[in-house]
Protein backbone atom coordinates (compact mmCIF):
# COMPACT_ATOMS: atom_id res chain seq x y z
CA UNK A 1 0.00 0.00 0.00
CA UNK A 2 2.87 2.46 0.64
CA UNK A 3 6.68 2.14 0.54
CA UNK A 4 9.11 4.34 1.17
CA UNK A 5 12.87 4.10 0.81
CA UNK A 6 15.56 6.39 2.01
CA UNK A 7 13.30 9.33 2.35
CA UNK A 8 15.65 12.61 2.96
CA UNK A 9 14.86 16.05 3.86
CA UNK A 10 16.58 19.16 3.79
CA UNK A 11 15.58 22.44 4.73
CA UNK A 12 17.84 25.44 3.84
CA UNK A 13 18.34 27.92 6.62
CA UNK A 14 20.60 30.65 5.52
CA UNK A 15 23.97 28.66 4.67
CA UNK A 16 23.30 25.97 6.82
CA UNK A 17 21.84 22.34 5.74
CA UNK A 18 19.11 21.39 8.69
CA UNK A 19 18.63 17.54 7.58
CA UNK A 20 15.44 16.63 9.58
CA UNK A 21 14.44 13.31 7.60
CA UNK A 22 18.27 11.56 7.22
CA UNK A 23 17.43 8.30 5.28
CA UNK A 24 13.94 7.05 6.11
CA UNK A 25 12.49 3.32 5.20
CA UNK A 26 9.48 1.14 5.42
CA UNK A 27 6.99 0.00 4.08
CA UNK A 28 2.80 -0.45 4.86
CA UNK A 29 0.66 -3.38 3.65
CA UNK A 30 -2.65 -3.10 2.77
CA UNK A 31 -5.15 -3.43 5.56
CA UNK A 32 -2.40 -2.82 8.32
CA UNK A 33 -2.47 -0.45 11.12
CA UNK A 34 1.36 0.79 11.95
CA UNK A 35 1.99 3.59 14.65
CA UNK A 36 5.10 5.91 14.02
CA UNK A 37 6.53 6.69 17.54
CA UNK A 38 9.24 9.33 18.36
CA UNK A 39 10.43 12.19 20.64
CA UNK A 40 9.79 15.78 19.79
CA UNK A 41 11.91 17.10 17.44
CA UNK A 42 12.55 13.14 15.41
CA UNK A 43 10.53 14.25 12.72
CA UNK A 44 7.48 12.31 12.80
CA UNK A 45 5.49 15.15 11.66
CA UNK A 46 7.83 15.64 8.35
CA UNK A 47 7.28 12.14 7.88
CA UNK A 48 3.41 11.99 7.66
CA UNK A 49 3.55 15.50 5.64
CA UNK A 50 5.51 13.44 2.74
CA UNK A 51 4.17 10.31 3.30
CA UNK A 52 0.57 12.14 2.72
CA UNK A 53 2.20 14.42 -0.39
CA UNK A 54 1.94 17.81 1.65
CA UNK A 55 5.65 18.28 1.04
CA UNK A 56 8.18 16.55 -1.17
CA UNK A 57 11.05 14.80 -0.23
CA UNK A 58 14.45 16.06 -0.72
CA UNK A 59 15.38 12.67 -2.08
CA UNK A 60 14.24 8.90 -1.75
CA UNK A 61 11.24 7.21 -3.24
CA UNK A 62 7.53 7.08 -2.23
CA UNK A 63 5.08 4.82 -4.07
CA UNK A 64 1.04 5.05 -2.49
CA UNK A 65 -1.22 2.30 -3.79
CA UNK A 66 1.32 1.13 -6.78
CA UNK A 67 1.42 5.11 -7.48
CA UNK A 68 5.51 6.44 -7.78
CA UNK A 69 5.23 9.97 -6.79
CA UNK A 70 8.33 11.06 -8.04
CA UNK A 71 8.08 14.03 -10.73
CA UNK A 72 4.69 14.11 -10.02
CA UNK A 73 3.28 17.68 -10.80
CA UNK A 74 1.77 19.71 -7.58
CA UNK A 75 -1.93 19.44 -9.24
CA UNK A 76 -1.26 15.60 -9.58
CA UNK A 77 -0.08 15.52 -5.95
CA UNK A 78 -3.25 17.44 -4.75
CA UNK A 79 -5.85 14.70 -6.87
CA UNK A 80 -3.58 11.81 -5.49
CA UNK A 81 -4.41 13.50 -1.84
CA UNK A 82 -7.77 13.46 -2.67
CA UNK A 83 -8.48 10.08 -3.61
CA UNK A 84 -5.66 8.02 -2.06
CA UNK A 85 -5.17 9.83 1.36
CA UNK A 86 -7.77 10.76 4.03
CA UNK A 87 -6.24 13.03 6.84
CA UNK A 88 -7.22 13.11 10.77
CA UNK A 89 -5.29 15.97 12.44
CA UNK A 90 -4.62 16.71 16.05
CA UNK A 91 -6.30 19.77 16.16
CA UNK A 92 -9.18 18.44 13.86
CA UNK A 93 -8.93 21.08 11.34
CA UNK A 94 -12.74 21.81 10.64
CA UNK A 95 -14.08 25.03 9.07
CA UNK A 96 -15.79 26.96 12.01
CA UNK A 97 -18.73 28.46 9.84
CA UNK A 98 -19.53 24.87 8.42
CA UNK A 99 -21.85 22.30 10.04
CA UNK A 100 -20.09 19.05 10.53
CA UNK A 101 -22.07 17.38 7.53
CA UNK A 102 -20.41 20.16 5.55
CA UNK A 103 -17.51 19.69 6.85
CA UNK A 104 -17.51 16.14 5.97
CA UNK A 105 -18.78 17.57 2.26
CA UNK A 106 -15.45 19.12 1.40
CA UNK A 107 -13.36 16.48 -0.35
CA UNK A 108 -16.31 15.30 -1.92
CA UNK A 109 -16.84 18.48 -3.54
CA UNK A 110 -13.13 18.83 -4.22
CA UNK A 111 -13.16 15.59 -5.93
CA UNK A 112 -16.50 16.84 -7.87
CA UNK A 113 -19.11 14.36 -6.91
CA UNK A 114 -22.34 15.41 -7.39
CA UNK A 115 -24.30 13.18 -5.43
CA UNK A 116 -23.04 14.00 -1.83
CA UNK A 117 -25.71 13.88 0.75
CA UNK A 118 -26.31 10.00 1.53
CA UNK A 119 -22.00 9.22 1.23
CA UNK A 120 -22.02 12.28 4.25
CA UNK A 121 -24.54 11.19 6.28
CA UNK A 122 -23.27 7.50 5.92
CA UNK A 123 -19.99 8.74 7.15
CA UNK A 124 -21.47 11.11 10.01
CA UNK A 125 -23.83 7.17 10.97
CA UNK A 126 -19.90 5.06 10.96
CA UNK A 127 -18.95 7.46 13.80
CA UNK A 128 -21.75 8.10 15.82
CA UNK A 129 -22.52 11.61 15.16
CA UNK A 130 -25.39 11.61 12.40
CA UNK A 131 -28.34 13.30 14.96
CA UNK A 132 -25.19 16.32 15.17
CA UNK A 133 -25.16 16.51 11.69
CA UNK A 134 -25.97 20.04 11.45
CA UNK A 135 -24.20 21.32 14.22
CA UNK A 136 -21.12 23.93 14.42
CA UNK A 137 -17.67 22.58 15.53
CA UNK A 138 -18.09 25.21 18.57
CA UNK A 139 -21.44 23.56 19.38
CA UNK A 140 -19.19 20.01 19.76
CA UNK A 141 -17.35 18.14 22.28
CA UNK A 142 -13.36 18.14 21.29
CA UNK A 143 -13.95 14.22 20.85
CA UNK A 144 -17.29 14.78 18.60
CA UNK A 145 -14.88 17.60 16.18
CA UNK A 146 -12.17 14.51 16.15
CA UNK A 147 -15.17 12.10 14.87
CA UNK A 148 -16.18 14.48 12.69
CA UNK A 149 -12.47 14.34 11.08
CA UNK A 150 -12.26 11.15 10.88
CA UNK A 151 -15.73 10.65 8.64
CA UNK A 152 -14.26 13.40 6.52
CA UNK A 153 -11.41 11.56 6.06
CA UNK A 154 -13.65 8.54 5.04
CA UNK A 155 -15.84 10.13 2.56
CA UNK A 156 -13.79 9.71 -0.56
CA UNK A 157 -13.01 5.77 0.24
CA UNK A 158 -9.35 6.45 0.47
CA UNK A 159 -6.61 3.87 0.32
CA UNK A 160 -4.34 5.08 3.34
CA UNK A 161 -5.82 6.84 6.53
CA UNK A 162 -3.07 9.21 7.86
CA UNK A 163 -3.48 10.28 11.53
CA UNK A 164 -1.23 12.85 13.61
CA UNK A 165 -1.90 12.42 17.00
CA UNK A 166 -5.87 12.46 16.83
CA UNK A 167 -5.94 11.57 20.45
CA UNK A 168 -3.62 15.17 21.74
CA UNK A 169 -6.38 17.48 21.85
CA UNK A 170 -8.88 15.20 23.85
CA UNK A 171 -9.51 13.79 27.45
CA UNK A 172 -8.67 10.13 28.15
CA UNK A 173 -12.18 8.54 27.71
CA UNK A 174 -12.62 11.13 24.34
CA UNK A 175 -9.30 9.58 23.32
CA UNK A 176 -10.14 6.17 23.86
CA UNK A 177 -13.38 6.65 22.12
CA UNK A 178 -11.87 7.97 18.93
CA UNK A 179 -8.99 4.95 18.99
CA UNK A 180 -12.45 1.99 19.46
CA UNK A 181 -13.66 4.00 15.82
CA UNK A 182 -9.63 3.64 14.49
CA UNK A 183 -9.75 -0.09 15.47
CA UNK A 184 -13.26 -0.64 13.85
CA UNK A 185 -12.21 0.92 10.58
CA UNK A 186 -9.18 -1.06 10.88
CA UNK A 187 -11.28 -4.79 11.61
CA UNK A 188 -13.16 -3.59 8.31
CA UNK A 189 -9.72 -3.68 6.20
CA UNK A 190 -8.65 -0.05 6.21
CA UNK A 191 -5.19 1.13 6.06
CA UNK A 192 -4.14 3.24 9.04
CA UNK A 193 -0.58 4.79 9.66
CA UNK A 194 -0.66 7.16 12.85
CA UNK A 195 1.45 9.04 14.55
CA UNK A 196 1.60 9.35 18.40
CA UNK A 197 3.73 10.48 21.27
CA UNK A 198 1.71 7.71 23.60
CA UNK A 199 3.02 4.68 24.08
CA UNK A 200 -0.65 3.11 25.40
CA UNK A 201 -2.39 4.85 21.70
CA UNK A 202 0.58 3.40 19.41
CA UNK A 203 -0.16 -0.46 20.88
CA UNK A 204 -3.08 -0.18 19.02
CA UNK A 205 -1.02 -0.31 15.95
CA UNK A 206 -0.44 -4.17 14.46
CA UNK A 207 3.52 -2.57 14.81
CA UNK A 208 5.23 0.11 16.04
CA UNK A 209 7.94 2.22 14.39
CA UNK A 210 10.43 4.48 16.36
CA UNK A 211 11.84 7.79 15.06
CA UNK A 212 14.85 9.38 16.49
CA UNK A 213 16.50 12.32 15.33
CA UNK A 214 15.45 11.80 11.62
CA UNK A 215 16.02 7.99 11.21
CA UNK A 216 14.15 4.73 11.89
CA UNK A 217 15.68 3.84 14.94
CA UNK A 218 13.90 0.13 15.47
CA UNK A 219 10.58 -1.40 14.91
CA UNK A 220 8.98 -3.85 16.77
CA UNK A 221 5.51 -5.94 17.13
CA UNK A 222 2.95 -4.54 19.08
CA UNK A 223 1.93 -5.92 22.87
CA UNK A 224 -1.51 -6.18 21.60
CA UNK A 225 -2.49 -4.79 24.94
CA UNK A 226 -4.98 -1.85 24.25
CA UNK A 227 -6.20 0.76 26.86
């Protein structure tokens, strides 16, 4: 589903080289569910952001769903978001003016599918939030915006679910809520990479893999012991 070898990246800061990715490699079957662990600073979050084509590596290749994404074109890389790649962020990332079943709309409408309303509210059902349809994120809970996320995320069947820290924002029975929906979606085949700082969220993973100052320091299995 996605491989990645020797993913590098540079960042130019004045006439210094800051290399935050140094050599980066694994890969993701289909239907797995991998956590990415790592201290601040190992550059887990430059990870995800090429893994899910929001930046481009310095160097290395990345292949999502038999799709090379080298020399890909920044309109390409935007429609292979789109319809490979469904996002859940920390801080949720939903448009404060929209209801949630328009936020939930948005790819949809990006993508430019016309018939939208029953592929929403199916979405909104699969996390338990269709009677708040038509609320505001500021009429939510912090766990209901994170459920919210994740159907939008849903709605354009991707092939890879990328999460970054979805549990951060939210108290511990919110968090455990949202990582019951992750395990669901992952007991109905999808593909799930997240990243986490907590060592209890990342068990929920099938494996675990650990960053440390931009390099794959080890893998391992996970305990299979979910909180």
């Amino acid at each position: 589903m996605l491989k990645a070898l020797d993913i590098k990246k540079d960042y130019i800061i004045g006439d210094k080289v800051l290399s935050v990715l140094k050599g980066i490699s694994f890969h993701l079957h289909r239907g797995e569910f991998m956590s990415v662990m790592g201290p601040s600073g190992a550059g887990k979050s430059t990870c995800l952001h090429i893994l899910g084509c929001l930046d481009r590596p310095s160097s290395g290749f990345l292949e999502i769903d038999s799709i090379n994404t080298f020399g890909l074109s920044d309109s390409e890389l935007a429609s292979l978001r789109n319809k490979k790649i469904g996002f859940v962020f920390q801080s949720f990332n939903l448009l404060p003016k929209l209801t949630a079943f328009q936020n939930v709309e948005l790819p949809l409408i990006y993508a430019g599918v016309k018939v939208r309303k029953q592929i929403c509210l199916e979405a909104l059902d699969s996390v338990g939030l269709l009677k708040r349809s038509e609320h505001r994120p500021s009429e939510l809970s912090g766990g209901e915006q994170q459920r919210v996320a994740i159907a939008r995320a849903l709605v354009n069947n991707p092939a890879i679910i990328l999460a970054d820290e979805p549990t951060g924002n939210l108290d511990t029975k919110s968090g455990r809520d949202i990582m019951n929906i992750f395990d669901s979606l992952n007991a109905l085949g999808r593909t799930i990479l997240m990243i986490t700082h907590d060592r209890k969220v990342a068990e929920h993973g099938d494996r675990i893999i650990h960053l440390k100052d931009g390099i794959v320091e080890y893998e391992e299995p996970s305990s299979g012991v979910k909180e």
